[in-house]
N, C-alpha and C. Protein backbone atom coordinates (compact mmCIF):
# COMPACT_ATOMS: atom_id res chain seq x y z
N UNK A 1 -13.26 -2.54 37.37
CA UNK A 1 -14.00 -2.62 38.62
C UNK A 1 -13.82 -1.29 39.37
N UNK A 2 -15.15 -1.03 39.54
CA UNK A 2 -14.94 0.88 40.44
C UNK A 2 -15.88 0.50 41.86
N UNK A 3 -14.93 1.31 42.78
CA UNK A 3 -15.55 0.73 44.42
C UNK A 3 -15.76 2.62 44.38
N UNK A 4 -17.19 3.16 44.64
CA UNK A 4 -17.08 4.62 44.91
C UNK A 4 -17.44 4.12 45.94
N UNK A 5 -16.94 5.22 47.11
CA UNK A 5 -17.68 5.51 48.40
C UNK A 5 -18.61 7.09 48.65
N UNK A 6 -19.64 6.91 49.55
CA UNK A 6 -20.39 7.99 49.44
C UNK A 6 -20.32 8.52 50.72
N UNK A 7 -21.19 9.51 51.25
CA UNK A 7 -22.01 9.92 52.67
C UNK A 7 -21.29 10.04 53.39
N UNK A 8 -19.95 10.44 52.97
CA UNK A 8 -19.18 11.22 54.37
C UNK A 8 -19.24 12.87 54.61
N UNK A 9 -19.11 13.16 55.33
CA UNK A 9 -19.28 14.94 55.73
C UNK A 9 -18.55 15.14 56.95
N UNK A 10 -18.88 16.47 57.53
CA UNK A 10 -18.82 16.41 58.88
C UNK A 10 -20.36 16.72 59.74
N UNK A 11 -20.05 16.11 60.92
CA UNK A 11 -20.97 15.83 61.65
C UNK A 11 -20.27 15.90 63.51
N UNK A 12 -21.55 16.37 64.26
CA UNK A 12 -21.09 16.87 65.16
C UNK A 12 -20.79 15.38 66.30
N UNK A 13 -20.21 15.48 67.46
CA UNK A 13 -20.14 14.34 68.29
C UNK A 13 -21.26 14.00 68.61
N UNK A 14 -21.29 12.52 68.47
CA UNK A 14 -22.94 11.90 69.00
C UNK A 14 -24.07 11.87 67.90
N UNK A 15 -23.05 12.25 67.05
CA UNK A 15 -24.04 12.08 65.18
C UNK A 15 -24.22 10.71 64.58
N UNK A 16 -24.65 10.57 63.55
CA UNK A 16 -24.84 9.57 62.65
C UNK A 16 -24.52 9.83 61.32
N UNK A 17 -23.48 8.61 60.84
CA UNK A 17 -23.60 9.31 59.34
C UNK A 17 -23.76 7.63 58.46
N UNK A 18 -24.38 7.39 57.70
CA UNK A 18 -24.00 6.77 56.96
C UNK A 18 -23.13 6.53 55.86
N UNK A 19 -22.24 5.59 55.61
CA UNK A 19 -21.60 5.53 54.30
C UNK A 19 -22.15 4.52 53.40
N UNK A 20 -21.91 4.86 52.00
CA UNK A 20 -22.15 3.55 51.28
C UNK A 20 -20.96 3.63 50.46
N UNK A 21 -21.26 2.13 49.76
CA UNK A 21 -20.13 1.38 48.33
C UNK A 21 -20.52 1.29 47.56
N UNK A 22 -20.63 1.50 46.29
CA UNK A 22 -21.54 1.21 45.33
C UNK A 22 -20.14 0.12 44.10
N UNK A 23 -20.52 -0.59 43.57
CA UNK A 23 -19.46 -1.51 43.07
C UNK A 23 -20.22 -1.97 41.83
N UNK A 24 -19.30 -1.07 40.35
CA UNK A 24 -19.31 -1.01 39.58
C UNK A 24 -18.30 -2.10 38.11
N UNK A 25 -18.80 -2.10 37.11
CA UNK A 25 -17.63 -2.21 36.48
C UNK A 25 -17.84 -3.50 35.66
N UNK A 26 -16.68 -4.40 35.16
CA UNK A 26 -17.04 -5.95 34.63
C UNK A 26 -17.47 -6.80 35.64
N UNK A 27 -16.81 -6.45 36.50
CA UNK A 27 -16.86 -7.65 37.38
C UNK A 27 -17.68 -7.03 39.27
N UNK A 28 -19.19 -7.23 38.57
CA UNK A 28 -19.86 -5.50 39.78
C UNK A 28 -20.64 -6.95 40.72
N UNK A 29 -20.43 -8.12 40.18
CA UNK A 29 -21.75 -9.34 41.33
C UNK A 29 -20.75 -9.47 42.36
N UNK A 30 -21.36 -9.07 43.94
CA UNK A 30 -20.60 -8.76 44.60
C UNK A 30 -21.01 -10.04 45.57
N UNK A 31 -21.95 -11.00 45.20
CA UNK A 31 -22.43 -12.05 46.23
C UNK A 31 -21.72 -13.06 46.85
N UNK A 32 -20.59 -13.28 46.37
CA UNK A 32 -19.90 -14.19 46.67
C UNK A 32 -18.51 -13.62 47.65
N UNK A 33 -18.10 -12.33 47.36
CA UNK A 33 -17.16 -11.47 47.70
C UNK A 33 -16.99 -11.22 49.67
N UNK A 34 -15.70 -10.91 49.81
CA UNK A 34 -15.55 -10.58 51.27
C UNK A 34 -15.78 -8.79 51.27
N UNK A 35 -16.40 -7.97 52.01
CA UNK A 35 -16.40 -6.64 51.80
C UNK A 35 -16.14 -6.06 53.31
N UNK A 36 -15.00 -4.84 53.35
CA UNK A 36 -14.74 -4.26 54.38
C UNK A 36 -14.64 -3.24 54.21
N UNK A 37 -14.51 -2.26 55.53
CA UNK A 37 -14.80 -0.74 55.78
C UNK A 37 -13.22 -0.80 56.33
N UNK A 38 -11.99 0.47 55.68
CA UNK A 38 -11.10 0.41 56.46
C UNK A 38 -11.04 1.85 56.39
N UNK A 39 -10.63 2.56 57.80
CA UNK A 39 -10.00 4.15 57.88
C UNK A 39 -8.28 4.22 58.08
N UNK A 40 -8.38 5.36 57.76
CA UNK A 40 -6.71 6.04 58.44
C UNK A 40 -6.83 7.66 58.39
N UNK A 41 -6.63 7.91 59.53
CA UNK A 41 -6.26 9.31 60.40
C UNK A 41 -5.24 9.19 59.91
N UNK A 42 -5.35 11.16 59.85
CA UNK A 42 -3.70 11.49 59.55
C UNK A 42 -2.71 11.18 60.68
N UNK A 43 -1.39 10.81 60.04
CA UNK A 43 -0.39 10.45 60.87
C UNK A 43 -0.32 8.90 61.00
N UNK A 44 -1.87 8.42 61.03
CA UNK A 44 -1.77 6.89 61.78
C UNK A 44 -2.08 5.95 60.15
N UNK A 45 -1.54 4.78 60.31
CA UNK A 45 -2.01 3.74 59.79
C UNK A 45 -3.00 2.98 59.38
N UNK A 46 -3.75 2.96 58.39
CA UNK A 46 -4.76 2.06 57.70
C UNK A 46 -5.08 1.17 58.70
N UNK A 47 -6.49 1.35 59.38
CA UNK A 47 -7.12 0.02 60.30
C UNK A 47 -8.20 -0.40 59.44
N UNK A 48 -8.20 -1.44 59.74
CA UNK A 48 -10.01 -2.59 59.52
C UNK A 48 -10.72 -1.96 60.05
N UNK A 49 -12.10 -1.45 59.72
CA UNK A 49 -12.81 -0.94 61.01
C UNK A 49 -14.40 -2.02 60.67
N UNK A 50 -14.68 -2.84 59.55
CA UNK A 50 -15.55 -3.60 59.93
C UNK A 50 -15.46 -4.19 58.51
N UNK A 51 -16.00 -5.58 58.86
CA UNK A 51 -15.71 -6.59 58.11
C UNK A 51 -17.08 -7.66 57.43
N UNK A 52 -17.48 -8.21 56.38
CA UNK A 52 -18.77 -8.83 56.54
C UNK A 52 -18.63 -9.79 55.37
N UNK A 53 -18.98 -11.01 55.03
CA UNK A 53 -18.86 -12.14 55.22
C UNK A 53 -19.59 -12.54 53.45
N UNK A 54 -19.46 -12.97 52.74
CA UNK A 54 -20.64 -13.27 51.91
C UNK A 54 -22.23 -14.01 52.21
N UNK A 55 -21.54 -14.51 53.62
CA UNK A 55 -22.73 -14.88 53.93
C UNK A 55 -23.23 -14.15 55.12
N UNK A 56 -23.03 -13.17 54.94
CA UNK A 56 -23.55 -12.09 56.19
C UNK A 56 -22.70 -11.83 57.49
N UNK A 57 -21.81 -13.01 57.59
CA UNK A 57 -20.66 -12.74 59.07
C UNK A 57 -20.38 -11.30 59.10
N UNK A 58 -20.49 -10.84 60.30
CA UNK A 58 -19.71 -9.42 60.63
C UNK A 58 -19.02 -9.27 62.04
N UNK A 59 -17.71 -8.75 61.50
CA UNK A 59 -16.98 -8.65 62.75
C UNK A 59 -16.31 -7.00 62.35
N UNK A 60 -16.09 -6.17 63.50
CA UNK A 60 -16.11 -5.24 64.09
C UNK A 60 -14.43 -4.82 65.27
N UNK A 61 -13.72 -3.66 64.23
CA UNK A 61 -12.62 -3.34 65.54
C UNK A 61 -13.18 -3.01 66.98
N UNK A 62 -12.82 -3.22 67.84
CA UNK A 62 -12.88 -2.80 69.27
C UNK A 62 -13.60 -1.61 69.44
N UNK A 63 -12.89 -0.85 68.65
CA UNK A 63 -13.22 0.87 68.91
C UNK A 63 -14.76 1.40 68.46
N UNK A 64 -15.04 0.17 67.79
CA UNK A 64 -16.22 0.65 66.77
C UNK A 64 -17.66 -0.26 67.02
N UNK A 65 -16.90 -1.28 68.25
CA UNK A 65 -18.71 -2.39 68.53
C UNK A 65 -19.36 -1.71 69.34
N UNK A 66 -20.49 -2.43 69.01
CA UNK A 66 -21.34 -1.45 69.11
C UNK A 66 -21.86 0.25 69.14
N UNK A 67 -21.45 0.18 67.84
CA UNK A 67 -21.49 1.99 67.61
C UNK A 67 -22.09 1.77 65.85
N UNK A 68 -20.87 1.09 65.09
CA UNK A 68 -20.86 0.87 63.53
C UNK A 68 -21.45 -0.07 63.01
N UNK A 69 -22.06 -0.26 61.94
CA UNK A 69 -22.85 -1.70 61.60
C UNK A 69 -23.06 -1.32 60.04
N UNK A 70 -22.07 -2.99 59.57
CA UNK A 70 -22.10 -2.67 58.40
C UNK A 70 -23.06 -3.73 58.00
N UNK A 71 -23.49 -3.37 56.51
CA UNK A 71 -24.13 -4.28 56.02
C UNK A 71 -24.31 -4.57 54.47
N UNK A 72 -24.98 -5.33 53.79
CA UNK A 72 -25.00 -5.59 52.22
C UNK A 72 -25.87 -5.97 51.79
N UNK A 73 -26.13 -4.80 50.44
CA UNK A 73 -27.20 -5.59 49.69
C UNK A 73 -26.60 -5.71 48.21
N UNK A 74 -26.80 -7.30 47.91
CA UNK A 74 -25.78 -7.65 46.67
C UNK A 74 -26.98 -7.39 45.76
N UNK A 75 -28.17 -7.48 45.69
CA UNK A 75 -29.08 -7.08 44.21
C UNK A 75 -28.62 -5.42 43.41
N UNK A 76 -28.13 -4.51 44.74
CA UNK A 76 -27.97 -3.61 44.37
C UNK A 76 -26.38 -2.80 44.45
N UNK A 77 -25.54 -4.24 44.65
CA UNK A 77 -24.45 -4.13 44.29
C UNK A 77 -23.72 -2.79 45.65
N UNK A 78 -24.17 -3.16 46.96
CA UNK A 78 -23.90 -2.02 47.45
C UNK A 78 -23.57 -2.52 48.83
N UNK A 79 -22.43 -1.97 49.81
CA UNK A 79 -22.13 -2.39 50.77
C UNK A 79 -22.26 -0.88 51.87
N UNK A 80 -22.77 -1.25 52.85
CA UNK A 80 -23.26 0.57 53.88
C UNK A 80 -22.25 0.31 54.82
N UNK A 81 -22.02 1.47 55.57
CA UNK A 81 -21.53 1.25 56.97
C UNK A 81 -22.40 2.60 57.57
N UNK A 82 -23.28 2.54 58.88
CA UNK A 82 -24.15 2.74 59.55
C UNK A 82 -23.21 3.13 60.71
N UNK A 83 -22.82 4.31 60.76
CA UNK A 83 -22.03 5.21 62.05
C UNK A 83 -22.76 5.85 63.05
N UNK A 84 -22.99 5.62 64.83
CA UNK A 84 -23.74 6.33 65.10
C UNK A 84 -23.15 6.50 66.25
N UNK A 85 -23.54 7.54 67.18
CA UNK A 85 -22.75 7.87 68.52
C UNK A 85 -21.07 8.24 68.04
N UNK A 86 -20.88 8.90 66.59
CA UNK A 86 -19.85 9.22 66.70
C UNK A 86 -18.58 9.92 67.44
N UNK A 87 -17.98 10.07 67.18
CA UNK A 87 -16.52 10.65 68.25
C UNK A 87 -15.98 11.15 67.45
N UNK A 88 -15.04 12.13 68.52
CA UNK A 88 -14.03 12.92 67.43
C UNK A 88 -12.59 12.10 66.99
N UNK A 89 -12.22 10.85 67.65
CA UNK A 89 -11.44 10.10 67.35
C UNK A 89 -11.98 9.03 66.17
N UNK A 90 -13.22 8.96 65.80
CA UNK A 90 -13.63 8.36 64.47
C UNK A 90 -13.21 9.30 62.92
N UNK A 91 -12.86 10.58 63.17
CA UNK A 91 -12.79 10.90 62.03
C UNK A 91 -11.50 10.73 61.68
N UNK A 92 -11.52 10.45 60.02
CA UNK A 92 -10.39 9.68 58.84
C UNK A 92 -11.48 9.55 57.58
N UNK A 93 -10.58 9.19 56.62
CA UNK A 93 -10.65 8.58 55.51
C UNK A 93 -11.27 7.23 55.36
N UNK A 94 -12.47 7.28 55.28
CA UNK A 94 -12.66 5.77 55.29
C UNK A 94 -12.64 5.50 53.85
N UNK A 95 -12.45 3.94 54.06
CA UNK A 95 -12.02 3.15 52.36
C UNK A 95 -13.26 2.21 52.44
N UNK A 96 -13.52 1.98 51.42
CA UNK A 96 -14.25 0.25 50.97
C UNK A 96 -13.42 -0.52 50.20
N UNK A 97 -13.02 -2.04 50.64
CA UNK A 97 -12.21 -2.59 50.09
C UNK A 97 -13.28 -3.62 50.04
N UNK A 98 -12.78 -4.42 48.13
CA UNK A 98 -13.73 -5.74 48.02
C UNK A 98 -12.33 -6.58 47.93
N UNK A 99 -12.21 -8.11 47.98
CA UNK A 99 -11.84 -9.00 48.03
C UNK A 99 -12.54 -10.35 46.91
N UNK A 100 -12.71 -10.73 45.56
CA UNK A 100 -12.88 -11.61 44.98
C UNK A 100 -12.01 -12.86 45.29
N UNK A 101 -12.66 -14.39 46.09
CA UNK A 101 -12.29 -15.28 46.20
C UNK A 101 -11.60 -16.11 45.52
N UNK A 102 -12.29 -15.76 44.55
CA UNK A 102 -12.13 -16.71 43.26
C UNK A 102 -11.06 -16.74 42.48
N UNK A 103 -10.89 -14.93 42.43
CA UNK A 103 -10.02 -14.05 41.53
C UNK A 103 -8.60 -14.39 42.26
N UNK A 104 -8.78 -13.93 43.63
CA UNK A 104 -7.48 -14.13 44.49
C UNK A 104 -7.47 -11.99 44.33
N UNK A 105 -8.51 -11.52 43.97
CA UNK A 105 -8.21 -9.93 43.77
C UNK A 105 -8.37 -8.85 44.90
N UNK A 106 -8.11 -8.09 44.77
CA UNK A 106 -8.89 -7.27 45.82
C UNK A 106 -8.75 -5.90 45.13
N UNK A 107 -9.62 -4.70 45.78
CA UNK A 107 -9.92 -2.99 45.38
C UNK A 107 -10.22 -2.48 46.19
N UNK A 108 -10.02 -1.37 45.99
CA UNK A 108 -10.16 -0.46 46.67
C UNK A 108 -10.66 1.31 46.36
N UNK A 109 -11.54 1.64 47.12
CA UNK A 109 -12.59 2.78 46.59
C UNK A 109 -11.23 3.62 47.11
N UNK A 110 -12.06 5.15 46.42
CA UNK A 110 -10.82 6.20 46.74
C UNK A 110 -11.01 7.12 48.06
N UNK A 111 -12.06 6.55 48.48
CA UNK A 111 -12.39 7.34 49.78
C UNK A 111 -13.01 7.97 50.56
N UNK A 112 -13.70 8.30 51.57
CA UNK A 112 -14.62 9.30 51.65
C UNK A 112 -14.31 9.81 52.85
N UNK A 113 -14.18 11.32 53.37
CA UNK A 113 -13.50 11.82 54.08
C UNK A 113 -14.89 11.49 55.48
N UNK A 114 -14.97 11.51 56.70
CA UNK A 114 -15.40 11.54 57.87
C UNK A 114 -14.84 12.65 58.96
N UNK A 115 -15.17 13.66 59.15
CA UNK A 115 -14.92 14.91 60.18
C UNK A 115 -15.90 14.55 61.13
N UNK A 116 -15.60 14.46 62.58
CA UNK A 116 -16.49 14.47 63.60
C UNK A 116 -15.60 15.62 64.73
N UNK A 117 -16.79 16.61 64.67
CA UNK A 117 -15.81 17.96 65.52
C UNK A 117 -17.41 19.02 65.65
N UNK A 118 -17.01 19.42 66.68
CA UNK A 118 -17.99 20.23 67.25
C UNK A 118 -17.79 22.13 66.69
């Protein structure tokens, strides 16, 4: 099972960037699955930064409602996160982590860097 993440760069304050997941591998049907967006800044600790549901639930850290919006499309095996009105305290490492119910499993992509700086 391979979680790549894409569409990070840098981008100036008050930008937009999108990310995606693309979820590969034996086990790539992602319809049933829990899928989340997590970052960590250097120095600081691995946060949740958005969360979404197999059946579409989405919930959202503090720092990030109304700004981030994630979403999924399981035909194409792919989970986005939609960044906009960024900040310079958004940039980190963001991760895509999947969660299989069934399995009791979880993964994790290797990363995609986010710079927000003028």
């Amino acid at each position: 099972v391979q979680l790549v993440e894409s569409g990070g760069g840098l981008v100036q304050p008050g930008g937009s960037l999108r990310l995606s997941c693309a979820v590969s591998g034996s086990i790539s049907n992602i319809n049933m699955d829990v899928m989340r967006w997590y970052r960590q800044a250097p120095g600081r600790q691995r946060e949740l930064v958005a969360h979404i549901t197999r059946l579409g639930t989405t919930s959202y850290a503090d720092s990030v409602k109304g700004r981030f919006t994630i979403s999924r499309d399981n035909a194409k095996k792919t989970v986005y996160l939609q960044m906009n009105s960024l900040k310079p305290e958004d940039t980190a490492v963001y991760y895509c982590y999947r969660y299989i119910p069934y399995e009791g499993s979880e993964y994790w992509g290797q990363g995609t860097q986010v710079t927000v700086s003028s």
